[in-house]
Protein backbone atom coordinates (compact mmCIF):
# COMPACT_ATOMS: atom_id res chain seq x y z
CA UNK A 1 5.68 -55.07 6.09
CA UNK A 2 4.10 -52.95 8.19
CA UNK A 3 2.50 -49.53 7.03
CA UNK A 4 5.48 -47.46 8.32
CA UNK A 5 7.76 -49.60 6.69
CA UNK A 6 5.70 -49.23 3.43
CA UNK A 7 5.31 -45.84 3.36
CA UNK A 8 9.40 -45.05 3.85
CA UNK A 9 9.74 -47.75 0.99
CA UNK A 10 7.63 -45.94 -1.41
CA UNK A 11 8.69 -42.07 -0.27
CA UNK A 12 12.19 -43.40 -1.15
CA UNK A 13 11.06 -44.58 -4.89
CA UNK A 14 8.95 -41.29 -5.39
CA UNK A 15 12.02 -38.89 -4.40
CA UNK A 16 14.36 -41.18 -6.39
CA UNK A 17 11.73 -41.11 -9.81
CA UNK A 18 11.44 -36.68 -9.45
CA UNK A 19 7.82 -37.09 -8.69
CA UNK A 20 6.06 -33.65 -7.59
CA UNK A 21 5.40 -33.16 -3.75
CA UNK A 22 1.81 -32.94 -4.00
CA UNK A 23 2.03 -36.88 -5.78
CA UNK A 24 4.06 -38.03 -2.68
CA UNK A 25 1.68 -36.97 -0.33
CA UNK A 26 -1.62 -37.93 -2.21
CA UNK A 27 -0.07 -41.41 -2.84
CA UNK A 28 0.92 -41.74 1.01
CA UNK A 29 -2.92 -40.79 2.28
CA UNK A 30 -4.04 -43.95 -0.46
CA UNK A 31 -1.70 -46.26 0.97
CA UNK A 32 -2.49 -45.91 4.91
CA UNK A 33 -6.05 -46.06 3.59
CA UNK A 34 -5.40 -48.90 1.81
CA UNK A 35 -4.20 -50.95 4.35
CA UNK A 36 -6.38 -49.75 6.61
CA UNK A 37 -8.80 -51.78 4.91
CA UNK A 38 -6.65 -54.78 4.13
CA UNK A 39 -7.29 -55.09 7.75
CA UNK A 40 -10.78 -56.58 7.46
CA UNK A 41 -10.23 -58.51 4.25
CA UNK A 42 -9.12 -62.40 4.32
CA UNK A 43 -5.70 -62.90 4.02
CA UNK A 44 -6.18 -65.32 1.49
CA UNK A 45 -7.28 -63.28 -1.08
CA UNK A 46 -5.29 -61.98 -3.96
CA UNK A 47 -3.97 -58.62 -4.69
CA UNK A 48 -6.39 -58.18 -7.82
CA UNK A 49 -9.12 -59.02 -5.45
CA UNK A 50 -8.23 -56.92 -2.87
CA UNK A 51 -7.69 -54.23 -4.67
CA UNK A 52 -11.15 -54.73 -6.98
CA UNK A 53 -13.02 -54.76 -3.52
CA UNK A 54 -11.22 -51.48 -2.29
CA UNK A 55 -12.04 -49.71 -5.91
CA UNK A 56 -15.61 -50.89 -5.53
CA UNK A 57 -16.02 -49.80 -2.23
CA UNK A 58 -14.81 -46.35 -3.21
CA UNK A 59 -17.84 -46.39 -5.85
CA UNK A 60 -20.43 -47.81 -4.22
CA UNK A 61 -20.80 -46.63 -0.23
CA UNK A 62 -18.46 -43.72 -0.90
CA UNK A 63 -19.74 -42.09 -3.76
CA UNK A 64 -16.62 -40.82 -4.97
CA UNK A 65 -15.92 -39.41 -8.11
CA UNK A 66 -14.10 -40.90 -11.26
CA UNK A 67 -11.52 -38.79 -11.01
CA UNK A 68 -10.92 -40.07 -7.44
CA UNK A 69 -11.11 -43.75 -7.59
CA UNK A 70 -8.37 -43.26 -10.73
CA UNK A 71 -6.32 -41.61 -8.37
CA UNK A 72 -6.30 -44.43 -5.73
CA UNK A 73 -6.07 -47.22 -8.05
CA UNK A 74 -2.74 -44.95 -10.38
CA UNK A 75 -1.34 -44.92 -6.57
CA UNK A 76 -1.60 -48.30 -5.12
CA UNK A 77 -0.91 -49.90 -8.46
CA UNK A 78 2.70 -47.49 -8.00
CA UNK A 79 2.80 -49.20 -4.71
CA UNK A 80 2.90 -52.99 -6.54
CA UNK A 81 4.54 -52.82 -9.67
CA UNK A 82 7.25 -49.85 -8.25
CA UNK A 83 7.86 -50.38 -4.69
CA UNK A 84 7.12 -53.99 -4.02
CA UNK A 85 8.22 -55.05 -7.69
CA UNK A 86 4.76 -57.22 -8.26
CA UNK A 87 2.82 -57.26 -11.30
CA UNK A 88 -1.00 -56.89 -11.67
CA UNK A 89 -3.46 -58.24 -13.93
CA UNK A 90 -6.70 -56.74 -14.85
CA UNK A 91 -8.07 -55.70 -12.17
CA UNK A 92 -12.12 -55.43 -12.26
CA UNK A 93 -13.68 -53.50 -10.04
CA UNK A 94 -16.75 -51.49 -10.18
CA UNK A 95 -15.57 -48.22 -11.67
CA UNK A 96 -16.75 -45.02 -11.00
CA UNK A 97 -18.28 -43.44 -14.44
CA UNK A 98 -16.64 -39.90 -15.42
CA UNK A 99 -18.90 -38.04 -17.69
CA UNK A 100 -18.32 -35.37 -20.29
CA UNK A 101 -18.68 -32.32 -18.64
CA UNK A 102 -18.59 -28.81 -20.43
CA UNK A 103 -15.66 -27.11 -19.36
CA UNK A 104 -17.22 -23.65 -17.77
CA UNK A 105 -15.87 -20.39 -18.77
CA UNK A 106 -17.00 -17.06 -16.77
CA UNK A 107 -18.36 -14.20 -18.72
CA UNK A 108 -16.27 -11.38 -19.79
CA UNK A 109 -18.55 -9.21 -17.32
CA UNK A 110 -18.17 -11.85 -14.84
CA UNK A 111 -14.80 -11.66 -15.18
CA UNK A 112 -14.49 -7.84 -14.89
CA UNK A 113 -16.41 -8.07 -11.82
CA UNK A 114 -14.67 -10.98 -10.02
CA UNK A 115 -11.47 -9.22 -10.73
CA UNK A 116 -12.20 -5.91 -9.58
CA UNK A 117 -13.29 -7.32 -6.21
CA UNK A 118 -10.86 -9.92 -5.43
CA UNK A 119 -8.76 -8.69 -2.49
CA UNK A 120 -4.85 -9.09 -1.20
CA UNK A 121 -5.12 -11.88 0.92
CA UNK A 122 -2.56 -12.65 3.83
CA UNK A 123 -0.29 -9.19 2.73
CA UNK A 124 0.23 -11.27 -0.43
CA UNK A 125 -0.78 -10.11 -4.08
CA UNK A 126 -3.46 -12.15 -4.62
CA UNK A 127 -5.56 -9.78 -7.46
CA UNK A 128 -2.13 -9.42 -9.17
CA UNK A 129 -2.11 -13.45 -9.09
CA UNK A 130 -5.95 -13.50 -10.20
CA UNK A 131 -5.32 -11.29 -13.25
CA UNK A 132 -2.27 -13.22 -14.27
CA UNK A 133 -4.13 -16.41 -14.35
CA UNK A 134 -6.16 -14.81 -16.40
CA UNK A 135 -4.59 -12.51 -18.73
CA UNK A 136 -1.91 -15.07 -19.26
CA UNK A 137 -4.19 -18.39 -19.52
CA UNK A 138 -2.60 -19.91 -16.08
CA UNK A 139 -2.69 -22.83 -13.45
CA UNK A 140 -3.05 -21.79 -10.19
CA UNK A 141 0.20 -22.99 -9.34
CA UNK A 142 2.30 -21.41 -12.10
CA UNK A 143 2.73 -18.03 -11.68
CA UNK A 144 3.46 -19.19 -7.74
CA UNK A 145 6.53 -20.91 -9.09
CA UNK A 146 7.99 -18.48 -10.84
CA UNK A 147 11.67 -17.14 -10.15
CA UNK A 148 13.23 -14.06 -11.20
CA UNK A 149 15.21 -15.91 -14.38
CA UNK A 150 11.58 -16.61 -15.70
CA UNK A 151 10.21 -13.12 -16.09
CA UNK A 152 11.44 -11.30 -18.80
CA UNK A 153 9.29 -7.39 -18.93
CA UNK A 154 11.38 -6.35 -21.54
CA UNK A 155 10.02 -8.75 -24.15
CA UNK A 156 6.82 -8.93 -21.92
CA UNK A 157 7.08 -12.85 -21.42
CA UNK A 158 7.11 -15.32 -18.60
CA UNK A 159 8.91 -18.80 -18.62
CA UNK A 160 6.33 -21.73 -17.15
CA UNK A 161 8.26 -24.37 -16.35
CA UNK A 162 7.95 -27.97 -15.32
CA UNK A 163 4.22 -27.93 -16.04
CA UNK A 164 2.13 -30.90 -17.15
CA UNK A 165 3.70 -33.51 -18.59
CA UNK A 166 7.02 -31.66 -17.25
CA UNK A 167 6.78 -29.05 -20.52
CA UNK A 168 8.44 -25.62 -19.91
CA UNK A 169 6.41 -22.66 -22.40
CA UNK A 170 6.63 -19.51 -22.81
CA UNK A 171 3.16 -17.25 -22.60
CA UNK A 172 2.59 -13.65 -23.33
CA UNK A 173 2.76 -10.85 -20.82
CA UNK A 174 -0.06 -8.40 -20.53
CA UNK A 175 1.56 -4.63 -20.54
CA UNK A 176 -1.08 -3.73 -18.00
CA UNK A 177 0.52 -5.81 -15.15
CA UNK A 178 4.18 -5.18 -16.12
CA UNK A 179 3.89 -2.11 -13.67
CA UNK A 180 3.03 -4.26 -10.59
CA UNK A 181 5.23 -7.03 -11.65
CA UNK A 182 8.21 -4.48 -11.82
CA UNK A 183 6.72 -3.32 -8.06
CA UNK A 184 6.59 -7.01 -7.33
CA UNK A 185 10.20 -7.42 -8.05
CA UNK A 186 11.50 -4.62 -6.14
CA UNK A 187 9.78 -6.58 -3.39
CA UNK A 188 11.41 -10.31 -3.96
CA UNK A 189 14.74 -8.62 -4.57
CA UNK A 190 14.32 -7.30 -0.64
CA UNK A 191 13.48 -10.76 0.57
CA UNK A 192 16.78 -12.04 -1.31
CA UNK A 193 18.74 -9.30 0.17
CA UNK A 194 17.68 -10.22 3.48
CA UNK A 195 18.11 -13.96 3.48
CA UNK A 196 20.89 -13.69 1.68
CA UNK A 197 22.66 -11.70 4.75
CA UNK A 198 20.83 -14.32 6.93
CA UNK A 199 21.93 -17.09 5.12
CA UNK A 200 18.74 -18.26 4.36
CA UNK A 201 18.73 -20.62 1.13
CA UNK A 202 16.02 -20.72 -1.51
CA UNK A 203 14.41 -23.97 -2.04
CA UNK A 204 15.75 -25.46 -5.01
CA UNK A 205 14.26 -28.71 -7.35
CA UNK A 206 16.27 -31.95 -7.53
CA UNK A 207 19.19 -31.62 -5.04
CA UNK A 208 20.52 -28.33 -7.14
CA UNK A 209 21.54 -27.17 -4.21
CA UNK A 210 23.92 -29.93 -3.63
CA UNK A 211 25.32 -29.93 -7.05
CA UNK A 212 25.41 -25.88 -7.44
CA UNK A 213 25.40 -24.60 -4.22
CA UNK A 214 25.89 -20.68 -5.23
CA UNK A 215 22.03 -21.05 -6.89
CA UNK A 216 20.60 -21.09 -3.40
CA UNK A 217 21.69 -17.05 -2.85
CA UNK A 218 21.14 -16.35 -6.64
CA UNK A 219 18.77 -13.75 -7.49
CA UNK A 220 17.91 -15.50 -10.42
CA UNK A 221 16.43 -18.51 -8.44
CA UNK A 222 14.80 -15.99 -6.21
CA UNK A 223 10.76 -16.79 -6.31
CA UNK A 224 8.99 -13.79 -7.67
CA UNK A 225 6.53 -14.45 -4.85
CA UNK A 226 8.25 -15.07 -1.63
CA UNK A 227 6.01 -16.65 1.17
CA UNK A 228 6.68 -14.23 4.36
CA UNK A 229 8.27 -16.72 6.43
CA UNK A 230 11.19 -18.90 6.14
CA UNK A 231 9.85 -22.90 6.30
CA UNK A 232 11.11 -26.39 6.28
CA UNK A 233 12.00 -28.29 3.24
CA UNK A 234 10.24 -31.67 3.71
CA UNK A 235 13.03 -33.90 1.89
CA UNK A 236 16.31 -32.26 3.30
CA UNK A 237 15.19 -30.59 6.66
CA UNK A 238 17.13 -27.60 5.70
CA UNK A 239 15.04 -24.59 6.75
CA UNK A 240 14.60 -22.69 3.41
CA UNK A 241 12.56 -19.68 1.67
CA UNK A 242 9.33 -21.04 -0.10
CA UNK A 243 7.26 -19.51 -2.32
CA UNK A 244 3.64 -18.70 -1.33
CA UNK A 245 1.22 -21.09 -1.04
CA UNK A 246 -1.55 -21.58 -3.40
CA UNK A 247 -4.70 -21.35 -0.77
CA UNK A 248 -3.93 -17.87 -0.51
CA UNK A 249 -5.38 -17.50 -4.25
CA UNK A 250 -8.15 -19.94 -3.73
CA UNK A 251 -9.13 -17.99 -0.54
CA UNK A 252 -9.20 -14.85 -2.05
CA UNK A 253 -11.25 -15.47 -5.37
CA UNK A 254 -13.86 -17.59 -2.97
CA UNK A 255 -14.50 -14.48 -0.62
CA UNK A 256 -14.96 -12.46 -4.00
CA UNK A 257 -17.31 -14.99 -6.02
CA UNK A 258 -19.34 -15.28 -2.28
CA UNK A 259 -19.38 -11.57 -2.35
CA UNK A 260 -20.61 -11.41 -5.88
CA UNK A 261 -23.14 -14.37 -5.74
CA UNK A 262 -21.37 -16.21 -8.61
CA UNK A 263 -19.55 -19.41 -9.28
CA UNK A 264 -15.60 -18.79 -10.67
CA UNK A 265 -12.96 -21.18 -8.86
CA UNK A 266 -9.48 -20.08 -9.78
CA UNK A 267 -8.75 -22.32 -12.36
CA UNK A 268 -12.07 -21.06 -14.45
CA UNK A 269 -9.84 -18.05 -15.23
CA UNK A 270 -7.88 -19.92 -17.31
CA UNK A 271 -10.61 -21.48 -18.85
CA UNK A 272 -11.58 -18.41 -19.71
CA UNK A 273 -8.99 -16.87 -21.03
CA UNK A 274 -9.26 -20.01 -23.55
CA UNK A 275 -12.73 -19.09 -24.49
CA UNK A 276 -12.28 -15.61 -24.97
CA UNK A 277 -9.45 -15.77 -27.33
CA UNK A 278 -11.07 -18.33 -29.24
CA UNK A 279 -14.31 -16.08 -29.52
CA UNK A 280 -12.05 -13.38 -30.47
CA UNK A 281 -10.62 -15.24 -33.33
CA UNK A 282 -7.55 -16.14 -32.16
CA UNK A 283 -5.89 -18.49 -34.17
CA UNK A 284 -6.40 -22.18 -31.98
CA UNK A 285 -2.79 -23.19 -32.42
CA UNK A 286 -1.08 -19.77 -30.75
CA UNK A 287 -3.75 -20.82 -27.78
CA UNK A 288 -2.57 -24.52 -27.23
CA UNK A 289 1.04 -23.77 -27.53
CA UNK A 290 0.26 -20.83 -24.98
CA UNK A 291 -1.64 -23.19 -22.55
CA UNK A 292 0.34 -26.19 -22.90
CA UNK A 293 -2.37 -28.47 -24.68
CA UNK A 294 -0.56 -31.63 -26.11
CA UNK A 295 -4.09 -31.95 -28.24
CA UNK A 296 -5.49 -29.34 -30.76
CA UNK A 297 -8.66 -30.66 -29.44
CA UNK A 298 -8.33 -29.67 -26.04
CA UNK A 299 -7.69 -26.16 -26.83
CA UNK A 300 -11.27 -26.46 -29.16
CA UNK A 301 -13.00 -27.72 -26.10
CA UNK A 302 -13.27 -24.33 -24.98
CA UNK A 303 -15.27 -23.06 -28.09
CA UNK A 304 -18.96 -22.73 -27.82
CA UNK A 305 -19.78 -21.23 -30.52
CA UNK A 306 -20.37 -24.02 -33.30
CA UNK A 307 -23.45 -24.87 -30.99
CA UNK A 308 -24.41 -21.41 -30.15
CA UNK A 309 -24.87 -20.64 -33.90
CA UNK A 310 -27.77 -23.63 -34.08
CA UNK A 311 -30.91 -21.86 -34.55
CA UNK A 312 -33.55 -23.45 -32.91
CA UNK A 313 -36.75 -24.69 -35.18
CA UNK A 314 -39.32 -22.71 -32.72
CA UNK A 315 -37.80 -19.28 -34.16
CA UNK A 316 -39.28 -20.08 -37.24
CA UNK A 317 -42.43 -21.68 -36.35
CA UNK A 318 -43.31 -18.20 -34.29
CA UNK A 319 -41.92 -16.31 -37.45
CA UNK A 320 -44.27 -18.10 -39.82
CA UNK A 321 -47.69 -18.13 -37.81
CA UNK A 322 -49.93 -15.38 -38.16
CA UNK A 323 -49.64 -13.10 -35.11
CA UNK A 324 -46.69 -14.97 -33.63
CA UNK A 325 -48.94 -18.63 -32.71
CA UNK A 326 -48.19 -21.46 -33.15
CA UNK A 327 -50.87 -23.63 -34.73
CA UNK A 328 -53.18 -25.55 -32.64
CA UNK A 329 -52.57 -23.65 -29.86
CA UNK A 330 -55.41 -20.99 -30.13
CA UNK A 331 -57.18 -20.21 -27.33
CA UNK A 332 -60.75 -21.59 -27.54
């Protein structure tokens, strides 16, 4: 089969399973790369072993992280057991260790700061984005995806749906940014209005279109954040309206940490919005249901506090020696 062939193959089984966009494409760039290097292995050698010698090569001259040698092996293991129906055994490969890493939180003034400075980026509403990821305990991605149908002002609430795992939840709305969503709305309905009398369809999920065709000039499927320009849909062709892209966000909260001299990506705000509640006191299960956590513990991976409170011995070595020294060392 050549690589071509494969990729159409497995494109076709992604579409057909509802995988996300961003899965197609990340499995296609591990499957040219694969058999890229399938080209200087022997032949004779079996699938385990090719794909063992890939994963190792990942770890040991590229230095790539855990997280991305489990992403190569999840996608050409999709390639074997879903597109060419072939089961693999245990495959042992040098792995790539992922450690435990704290998850980090910006300060509250660190927050304040990066949020004050972050700028519109590309005529899009960028700090309105930034606070919303964190005043509502976001993904990057999800207030991007929102349509009209999922923001409610009136109870102050916004619909996330299809997050991770699939999950649709329902978060809290600040009543500090229903003004600018309401201005934000006024906005979309324009763009509707507009492609509407142009004819221009809104992208839709999972051939909706096909199957309710009057969704496409709904203003209830409208996205809350139109991208400026009309685009192409990828899997039909069809020249639609799109949302705005996410590296709009990302570009604007880099040119304001750079600015500041700190270290917040976009997600972080989320984390912190975690952290903050739960050093508020807010009760852990109202924050996992709010952020989607399957586990309670995932949510109480953002507290710090339990270690914070740990007193260290040297306070009370200093506190107990005469004129704040410690014994033995005196100068002579």
């Amino acid at each position: 089969m050549s690589p071509s062939q494969a990729i159409c193959r497995m494109r076709e089984v992604i579409r057909r399973q509802h995988k996300a966009l961003s899965t197609e494409e990340s499995y296609t760039f591990w499957l040219r790369r694969y058999m890229t290097a399938l080209l200087k292995k022997p032949k004779d050698l079996s699938s385990e072993k090719k794909l063992e010698q890939f994963l190792t090569d990942l770890a040991r001259h590229r230095d790539v992280s855990a997280s991305t040698q489990n992403q190569a092996l999840n996608a050409i293991l999709f390639v074997y057991r879903e597109v060419l129906g072939q089961a693999i055994a245990n495959v042992n490969a040098l792995r790539a260790k992922r450690p435990v890493q704290e998850r980090h939180a910006p300060t509250v003034s660190e927050t304040q700061l990066l949020l004050q400075t972050i700028s519109n980026e590309g005529g899009y509403p960028t700090n309105l984005i930034a606070r919303m990821l964190y005043g509502c305990g976001l993904r990057v991605t999800e207030p991007l995806n929102l349509r009209r149908k999922d923001l409610d002002l009136e109870r102050r609430s916004l619909c996330i749906r299809g997050a991770n795992g699939g999950n649709d939840r329902v978060v809290p709305l600040p009543q500090s940014l229903v003004p600018e969503l309401t201005q934000q709305l006024q906005f979309a309905r324009a763009v509707w209005q507009r492609d509407k009398q142009n004819r221009t369809p809104v992208m839709l999920p999972h051939r909706l279109a096909r199957k309710y065709p009057e969704y496409q000039f709904s203003w209830g499927w409208a996205w809350l954040f139109p991208a400026h320009y009309p685009c192409r849909d990828p899997i039909t062709g069809a020249i639609v309206r799109f949302r705005m892209h996410e590296a709009n966000v990302q570009r604007a909260v880099k040119h304001a940490r750079r600015k500041l001299g700190i270290s917040v990506l976009p997600h972080e705000l989320r984390h912190g919005f975690a952290t903050h509640c739960l050093e508020q006191g807010t009760n852990p299960r109202a924050i996992q249901q709010v952020m989607g956590h399957k586990s309670l513990e995932t949510t109480m991976g953002y507290l710090h506090t339990d270690s914070l409170s740990v007193r260290s011995p040297l306070e009370f070595v200093l506190s107990s020696t005469p004129g704040n020294r410690v014994a033995g060392l005196q100068p002579n």
